[in-house]
Each structure stands twice: as C-alpha cells, then as structure tokens.
C-alpha atoms as a PDB file:
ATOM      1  CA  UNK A   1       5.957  85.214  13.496  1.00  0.00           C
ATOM      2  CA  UNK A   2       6.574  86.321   9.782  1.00  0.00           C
ATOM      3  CA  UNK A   3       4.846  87.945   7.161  1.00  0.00           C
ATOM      4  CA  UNK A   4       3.678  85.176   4.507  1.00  0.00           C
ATOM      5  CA  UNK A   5       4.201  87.903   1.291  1.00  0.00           C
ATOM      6  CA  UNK A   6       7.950  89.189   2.062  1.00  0.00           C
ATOM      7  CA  UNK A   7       9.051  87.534   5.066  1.00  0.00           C
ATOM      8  CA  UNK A   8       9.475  89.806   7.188  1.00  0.00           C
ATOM      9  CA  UNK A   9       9.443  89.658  11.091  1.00  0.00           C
ATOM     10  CA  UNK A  10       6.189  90.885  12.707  1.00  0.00           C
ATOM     11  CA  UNK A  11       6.097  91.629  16.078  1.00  0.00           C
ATOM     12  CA  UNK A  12       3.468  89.943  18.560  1.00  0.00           C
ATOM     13  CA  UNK A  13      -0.262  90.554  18.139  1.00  0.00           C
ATOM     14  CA  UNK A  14       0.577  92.568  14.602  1.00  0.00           C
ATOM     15  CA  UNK A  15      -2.176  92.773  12.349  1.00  0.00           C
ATOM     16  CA  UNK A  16      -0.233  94.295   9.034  1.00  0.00           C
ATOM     17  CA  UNK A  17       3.284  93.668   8.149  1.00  0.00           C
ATOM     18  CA  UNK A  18       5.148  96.523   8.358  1.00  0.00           C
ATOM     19  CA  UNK A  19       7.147  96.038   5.316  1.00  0.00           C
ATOM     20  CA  UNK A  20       4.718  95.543   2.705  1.00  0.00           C
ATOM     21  CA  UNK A  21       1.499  96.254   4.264  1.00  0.00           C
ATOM     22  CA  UNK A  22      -0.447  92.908   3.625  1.00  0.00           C
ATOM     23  CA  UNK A  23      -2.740  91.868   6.271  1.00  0.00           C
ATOM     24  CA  UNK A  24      -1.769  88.957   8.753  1.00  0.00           C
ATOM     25  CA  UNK A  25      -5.093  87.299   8.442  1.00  0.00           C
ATOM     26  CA  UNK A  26      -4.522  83.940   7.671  1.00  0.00           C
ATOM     27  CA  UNK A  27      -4.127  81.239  10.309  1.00  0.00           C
ATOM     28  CA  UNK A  28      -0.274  79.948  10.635  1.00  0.00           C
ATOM     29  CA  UNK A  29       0.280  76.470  10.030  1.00  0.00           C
ATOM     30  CA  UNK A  30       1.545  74.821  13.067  1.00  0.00           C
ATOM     31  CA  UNK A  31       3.137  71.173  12.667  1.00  0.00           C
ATOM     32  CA  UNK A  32       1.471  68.396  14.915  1.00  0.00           C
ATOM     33  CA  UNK A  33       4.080  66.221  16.295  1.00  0.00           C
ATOM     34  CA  UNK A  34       3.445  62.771  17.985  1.00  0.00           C
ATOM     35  CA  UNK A  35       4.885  61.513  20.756  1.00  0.00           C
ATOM     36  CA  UNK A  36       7.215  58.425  19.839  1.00  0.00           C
ATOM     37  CA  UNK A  37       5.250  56.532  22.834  1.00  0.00           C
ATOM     38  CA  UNK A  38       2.147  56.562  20.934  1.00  0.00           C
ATOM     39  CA  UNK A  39       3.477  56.391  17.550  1.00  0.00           C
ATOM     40  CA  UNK A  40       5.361  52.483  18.776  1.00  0.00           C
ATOM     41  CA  UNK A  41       1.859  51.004  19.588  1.00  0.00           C
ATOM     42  CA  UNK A  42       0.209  51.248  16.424  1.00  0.00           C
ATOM     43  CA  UNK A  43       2.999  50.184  14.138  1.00  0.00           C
ATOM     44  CA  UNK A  44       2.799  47.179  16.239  1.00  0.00           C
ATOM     45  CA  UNK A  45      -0.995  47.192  16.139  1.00  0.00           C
ATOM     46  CA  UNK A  46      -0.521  47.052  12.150  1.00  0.00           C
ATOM     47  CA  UNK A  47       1.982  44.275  11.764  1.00  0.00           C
ATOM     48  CA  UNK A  48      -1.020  41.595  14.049  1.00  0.00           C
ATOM     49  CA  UNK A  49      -3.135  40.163  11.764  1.00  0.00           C
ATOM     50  CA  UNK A  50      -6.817  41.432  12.057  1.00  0.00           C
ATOM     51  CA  UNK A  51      -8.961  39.652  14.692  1.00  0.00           C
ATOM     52  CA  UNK A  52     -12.342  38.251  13.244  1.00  0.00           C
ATOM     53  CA  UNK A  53     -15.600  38.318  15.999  1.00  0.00           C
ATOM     54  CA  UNK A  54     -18.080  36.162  14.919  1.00  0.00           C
ATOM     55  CA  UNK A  55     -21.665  37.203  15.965  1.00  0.00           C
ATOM     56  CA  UNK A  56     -24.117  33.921  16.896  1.00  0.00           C
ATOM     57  CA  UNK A  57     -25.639  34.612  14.100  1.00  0.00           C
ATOM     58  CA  UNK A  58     -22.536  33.958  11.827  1.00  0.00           C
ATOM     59  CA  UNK A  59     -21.100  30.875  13.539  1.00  0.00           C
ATOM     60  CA  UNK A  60     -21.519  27.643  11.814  1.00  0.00           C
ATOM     61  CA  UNK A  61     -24.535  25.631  12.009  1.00  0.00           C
ATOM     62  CA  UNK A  62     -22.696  21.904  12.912  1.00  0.00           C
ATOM     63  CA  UNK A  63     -26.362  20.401  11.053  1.00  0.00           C
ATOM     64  CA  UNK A  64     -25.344  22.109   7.843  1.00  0.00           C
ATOM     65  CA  UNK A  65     -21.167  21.115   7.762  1.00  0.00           C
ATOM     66  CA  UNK A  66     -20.165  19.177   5.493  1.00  0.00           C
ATOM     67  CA  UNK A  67     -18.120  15.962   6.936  1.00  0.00           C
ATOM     68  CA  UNK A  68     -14.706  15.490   5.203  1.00  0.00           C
ATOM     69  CA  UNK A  69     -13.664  11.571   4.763  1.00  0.00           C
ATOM     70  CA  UNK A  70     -10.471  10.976   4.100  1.00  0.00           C
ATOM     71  CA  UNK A  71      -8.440   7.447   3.584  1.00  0.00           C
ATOM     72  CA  UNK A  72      -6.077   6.545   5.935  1.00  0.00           C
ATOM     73  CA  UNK A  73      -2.765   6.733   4.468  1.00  0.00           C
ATOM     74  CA  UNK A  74      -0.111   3.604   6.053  1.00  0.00           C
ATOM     75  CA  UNK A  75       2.904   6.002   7.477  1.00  0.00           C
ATOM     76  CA  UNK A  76       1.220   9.028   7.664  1.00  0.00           C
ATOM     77  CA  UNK A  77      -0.333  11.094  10.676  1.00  0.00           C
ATOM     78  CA  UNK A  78      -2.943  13.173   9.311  1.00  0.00           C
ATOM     79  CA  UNK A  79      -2.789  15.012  11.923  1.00  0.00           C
ATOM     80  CA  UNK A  80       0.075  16.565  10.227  1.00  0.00           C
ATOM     81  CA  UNK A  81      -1.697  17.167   7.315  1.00  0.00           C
ATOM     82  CA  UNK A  82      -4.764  19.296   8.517  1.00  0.00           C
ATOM     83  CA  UNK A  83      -4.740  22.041  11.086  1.00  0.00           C
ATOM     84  CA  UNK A  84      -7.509  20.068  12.535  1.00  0.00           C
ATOM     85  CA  UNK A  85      -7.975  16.357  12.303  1.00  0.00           C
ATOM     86  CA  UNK A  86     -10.923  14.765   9.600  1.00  0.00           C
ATOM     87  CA  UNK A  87     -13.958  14.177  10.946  1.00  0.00           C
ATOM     88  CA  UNK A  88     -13.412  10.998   9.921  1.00  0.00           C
ATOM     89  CA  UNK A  89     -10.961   8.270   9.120  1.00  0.00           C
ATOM     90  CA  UNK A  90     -11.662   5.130   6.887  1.00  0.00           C
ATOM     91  CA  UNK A  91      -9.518   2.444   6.459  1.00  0.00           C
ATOM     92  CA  UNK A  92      -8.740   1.357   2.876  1.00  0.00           C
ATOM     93  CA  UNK A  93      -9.885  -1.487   1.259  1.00  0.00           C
ATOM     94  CA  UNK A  94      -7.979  -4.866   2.546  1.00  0.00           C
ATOM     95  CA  UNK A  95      -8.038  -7.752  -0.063  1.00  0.00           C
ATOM     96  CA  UNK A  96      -7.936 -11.683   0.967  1.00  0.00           C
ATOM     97  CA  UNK A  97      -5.405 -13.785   0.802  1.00  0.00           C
ATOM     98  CA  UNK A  98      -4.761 -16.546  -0.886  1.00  0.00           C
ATOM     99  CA  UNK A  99      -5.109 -18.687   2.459  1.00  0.00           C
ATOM    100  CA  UNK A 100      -8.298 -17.326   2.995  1.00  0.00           C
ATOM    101  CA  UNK A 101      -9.732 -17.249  -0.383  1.00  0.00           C
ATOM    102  CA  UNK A 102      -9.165 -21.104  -0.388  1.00  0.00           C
ATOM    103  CA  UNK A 103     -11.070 -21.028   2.643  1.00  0.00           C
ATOM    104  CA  UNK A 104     -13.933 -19.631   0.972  1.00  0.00           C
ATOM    105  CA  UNK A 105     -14.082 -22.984  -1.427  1.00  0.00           C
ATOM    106  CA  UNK A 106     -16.677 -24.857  -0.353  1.00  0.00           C
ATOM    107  CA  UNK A 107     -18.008 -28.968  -1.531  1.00  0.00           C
ATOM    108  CA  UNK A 108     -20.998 -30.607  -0.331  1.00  0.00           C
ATOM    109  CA  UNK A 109     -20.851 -34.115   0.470  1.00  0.00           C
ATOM    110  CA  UNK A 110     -24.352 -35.771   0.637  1.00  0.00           C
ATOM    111  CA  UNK A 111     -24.879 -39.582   1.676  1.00  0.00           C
ATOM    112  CA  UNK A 112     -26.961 -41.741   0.217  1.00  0.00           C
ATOM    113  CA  UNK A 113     -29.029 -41.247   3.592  1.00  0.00           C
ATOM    114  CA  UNK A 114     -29.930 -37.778   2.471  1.00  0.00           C
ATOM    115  CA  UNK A 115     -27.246 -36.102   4.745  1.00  0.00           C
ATOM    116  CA  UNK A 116     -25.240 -33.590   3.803  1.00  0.00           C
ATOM    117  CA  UNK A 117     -21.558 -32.015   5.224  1.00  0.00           C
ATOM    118  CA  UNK A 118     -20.221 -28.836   3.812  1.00  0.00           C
ATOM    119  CA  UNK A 119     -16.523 -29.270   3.127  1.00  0.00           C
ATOM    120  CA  UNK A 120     -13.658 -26.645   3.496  1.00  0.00           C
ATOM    121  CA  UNK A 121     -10.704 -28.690   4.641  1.00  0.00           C
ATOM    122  CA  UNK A 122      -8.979 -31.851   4.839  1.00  0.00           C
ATOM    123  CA  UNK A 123     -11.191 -34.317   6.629  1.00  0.00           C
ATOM    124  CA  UNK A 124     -11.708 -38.192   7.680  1.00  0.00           C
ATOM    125  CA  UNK A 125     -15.047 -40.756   6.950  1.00  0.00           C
ATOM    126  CA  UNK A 126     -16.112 -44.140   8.027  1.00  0.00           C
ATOM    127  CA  UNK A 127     -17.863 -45.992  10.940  1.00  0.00           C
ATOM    128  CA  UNK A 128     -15.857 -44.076  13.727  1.00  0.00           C
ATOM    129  CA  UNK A 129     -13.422 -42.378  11.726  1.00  0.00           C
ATOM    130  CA  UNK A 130     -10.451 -41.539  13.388  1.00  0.00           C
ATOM    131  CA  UNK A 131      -6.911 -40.001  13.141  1.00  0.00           C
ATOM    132  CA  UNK A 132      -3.491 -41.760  13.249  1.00  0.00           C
ATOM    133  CA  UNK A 133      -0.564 -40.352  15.990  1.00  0.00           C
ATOM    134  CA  UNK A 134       0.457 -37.047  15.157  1.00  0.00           C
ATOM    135  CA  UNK A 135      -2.946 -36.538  12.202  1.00  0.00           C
ATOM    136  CA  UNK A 136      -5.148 -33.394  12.275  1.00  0.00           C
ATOM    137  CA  UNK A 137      -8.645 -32.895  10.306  1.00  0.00           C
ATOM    138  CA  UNK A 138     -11.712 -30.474  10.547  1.00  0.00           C
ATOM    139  CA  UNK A 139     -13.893 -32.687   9.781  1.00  0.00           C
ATOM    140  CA  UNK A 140     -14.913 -36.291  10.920  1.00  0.00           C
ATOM    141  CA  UNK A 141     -18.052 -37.661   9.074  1.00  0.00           C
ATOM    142  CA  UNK A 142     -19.827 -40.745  10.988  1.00  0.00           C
ATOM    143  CA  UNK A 143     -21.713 -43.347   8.693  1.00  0.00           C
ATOM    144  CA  UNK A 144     -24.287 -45.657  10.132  1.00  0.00           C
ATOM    145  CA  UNK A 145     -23.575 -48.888   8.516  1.00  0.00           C
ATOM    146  CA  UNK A 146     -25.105 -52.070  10.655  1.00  0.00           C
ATOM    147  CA  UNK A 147     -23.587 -54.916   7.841  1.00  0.00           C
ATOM    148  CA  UNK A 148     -20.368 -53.313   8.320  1.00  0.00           C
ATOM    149  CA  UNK A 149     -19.771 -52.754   4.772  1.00  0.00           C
ATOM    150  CA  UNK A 150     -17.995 -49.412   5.731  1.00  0.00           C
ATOM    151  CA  UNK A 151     -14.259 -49.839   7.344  1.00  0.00           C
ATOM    152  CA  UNK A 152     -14.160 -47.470  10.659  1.00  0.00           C
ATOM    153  CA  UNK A 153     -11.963 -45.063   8.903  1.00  0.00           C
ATOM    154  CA  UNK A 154     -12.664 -45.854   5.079  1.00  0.00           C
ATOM    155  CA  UNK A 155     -11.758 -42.652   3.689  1.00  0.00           C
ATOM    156  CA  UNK A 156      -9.784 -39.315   3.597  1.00  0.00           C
ATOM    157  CA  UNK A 157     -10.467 -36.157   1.688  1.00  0.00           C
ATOM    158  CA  UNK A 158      -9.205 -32.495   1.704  1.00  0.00           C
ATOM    159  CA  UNK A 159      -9.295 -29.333  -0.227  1.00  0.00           C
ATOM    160  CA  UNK A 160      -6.244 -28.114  -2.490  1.00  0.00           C
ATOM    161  CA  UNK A 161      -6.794 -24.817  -3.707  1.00  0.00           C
ATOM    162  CA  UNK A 162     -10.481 -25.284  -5.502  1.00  0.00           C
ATOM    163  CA  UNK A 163     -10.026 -28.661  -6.027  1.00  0.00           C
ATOM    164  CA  UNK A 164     -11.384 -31.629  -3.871  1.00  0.00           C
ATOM    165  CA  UNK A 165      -9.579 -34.995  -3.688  1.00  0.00           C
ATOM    166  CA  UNK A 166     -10.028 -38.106  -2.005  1.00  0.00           C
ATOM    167  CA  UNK A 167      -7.864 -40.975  -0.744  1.00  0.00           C
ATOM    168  CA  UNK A 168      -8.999 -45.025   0.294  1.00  0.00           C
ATOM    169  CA  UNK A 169      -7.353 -45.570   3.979  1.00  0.00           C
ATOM    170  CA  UNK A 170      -6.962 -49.144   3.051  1.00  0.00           C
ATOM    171  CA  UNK A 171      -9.993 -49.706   3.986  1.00  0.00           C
ATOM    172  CA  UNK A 172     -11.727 -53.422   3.613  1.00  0.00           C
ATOM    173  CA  UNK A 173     -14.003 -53.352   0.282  1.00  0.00           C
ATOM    174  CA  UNK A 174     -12.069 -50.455  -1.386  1.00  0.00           C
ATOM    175  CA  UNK A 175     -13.727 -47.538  -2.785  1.00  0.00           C
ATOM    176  CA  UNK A 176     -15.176 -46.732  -6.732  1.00  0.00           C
ATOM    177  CA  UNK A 177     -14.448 -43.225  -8.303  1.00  0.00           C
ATOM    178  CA  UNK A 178     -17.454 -42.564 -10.155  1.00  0.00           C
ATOM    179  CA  UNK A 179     -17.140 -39.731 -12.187  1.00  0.00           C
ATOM    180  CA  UNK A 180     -19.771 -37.907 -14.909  1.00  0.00           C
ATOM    181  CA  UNK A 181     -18.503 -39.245 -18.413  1.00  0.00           C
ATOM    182  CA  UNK A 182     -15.383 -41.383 -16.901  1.00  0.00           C
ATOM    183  CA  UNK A 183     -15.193 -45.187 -16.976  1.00  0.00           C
ATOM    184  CA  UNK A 184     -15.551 -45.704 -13.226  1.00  0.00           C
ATOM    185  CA  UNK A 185     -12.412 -47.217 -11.248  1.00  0.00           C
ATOM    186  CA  UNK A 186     -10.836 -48.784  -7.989  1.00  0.00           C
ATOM    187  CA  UNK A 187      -9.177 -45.911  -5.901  1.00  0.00           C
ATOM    188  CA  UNK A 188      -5.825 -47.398  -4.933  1.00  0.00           C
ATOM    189  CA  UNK A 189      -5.161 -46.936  -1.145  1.00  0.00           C
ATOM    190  CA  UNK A 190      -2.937 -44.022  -0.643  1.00  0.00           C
ATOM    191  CA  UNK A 191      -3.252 -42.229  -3.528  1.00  0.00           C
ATOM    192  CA  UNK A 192      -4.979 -38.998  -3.835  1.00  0.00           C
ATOM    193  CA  UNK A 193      -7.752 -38.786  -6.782  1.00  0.00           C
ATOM    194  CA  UNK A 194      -8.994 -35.417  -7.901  1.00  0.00           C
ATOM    195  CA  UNK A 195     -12.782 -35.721  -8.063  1.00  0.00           C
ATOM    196  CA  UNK A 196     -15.494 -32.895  -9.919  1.00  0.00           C
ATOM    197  CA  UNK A 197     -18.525 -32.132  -8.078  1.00  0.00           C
ATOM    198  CA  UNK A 198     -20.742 -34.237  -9.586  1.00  0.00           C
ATOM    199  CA  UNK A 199     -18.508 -37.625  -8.809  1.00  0.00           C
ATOM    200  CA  UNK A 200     -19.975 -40.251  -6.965  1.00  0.00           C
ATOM    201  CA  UNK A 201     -18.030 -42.345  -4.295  1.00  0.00           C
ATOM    202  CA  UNK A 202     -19.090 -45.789  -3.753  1.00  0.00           C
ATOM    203  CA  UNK A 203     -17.939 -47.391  -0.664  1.00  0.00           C
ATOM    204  CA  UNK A 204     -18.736 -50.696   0.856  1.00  0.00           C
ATOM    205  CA  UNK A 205     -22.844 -50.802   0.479  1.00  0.00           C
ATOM    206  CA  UNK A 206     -22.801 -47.206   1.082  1.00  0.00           C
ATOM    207  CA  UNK A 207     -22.526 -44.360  -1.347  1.00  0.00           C
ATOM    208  CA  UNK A 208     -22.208 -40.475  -1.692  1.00  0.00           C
ATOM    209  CA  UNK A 209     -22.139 -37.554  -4.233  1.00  0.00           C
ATOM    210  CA  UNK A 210     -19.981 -34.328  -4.277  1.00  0.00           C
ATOM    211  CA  UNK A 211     -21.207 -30.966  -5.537  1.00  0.00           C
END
C-alpha cells in the first residue's frame, strides 16, 4: 500500500501518510484479471455467426410467397444454382420440325358423291384400291362405281412439302387434270402432276375436287 501524493509506503490499516500527511481516503484501484478459461469461450462465441429465432408470428405465411419460375437450362442442374431448388421448373419452348410441320398440311378430297377424305400423306384410290409388293400408303379411298368406269386402283396421290400431286396407275379410261384457269389435260400414267386446291380430277364417270 502507497501513498497516492509522494509514494511513500504506508503501513496496514494507515489512515495518513506519514510523509506528507495527505489522507488515504480514496479507494485503490485493483486490476480485474480473467481467467484464460473463460476468456477462450467467448472469442469463439464471437467468430459464429449470430443465430436468428423466428417467433410464429414472424415465419412466412406459404399463402403470401411468391413462387419463383425459372427455365430449365439443357446442361445445367439448378440445383447448383440455388441453395434451394425453384419451386418450379418449365421447360423451354420446343419448335416443330420440318417433318412434322409437313404433317400439319392438310387437302380435302371430296367426291362427286358428297364425300370427303382429309389428306396428309401419300395415299391410293379406285374400286378396291390396293398396294403393289413392297408399297405403303395412309390412306386407301374406296369409290362405288357399279358401270365400272373406275379401274380398282385408278389413282395415287401424296403430299410433298405443301404441295399435293397426283399420279394415273395406268388405269383403264385415264384421268383429266382440271385445273382453275388451265386448259384441262390427260395425266400420263406414271407421272406425278402438281395440282392447286381448287383442281378437279375427272376419272372414268366419276369425279372429285381438291381444296
């Protein structure tokens, strides 16, 4: 114990320093020192990131989140991406091909009857129209023709991109191309004729009109 004023040693309990006669009145500073065990802890405690505790009354209402859409990406795992997967996932747009956009091309064939066949491939027509060895078609059109007018398989017709043409099979009494503002004419069996839709076929005693 030491006088604050001059320094000087006081014994225990002293009230005045003996030296210079001030009064030892005022408290004596004593240094706090903290164990190294719990000084460890907290500089820990410091270094964690701060834990957040939601009440119920600030947790997310899942009525009032808003949904995230994102497009799926070819090569990519969103997972990846997002510390939590979209809510959901749409696939981007796919456009057609050109296979099946010529499958979308459509002509009407209608009979003289009234009947009509929607076309969309290569196809056969007559009596009982029917394929050679090794010949495929999507569509067989039966005529009813009781003179006979109409070979069994008089004619052949397909679809080439948007355009429609038709072929005579050799059949008996030929077929006429009649098309709108064209001098009408023989189809020569074998060849392929590209017809509008408006064109009329005659054939035999029968007839029919493409649109």
């Amino acid at each position: 114990m030491v006088c604050e004023v001059c320094q000087s040693a006081l014994p225990e309990g002293a009230l005045f320093c003996g030296e210079c006669g001030s009064s030892v009145s005022r408290t004596q500073a004593i240094p706090v020192v903290t164990p190294e065990a719990e000084v460890q802890p907290s500089v820990e405690q410091a270094a964690q990131p701060a834990e957040h505790t939601f009440t119920p009354a600030q947790e997310k209402d899942p009525e009032t989140t808003s949904t995230v859409i994102v497009e799926q990406i070819d090569g990519v795992n969103l997972s990846e991406l997002f510390e939590a997967p979209p809510v959901r996932v749409v696939e981007p747009p796919r456009f057609a091909t050109e296979n099946e956009l010529t499958s979308m091309v459509s002509f009407t064939i209608t009979l003289g009857s009234g009947e009509s066949v929607d076309i969309t491939r290569s196809g056969l027509l007559g009596r009982m129209p029917t394929p050679a060895e090794g010949e495929e078609f999507e569509h067989l059109i039966v005529v009813s023709d009781p003179g006979r007018s109409v070979s069994k398989t008089h004619l052949e017709f397909g679809v080439d991109g948007n355009d429609l043409w038709i072929a005579d099979r050799n059949s008996g009494n030929g077929t006429i191309v009649r098309e709108p503002g064209v001098v009408p004419r023989r189809a020569q069996p074998g060849t392929h004729y590209t017809v509008v839709r408006g064109t009329r076929l005659d054939f035999g005693d029968l007839h029919l009109t493409i649109s």
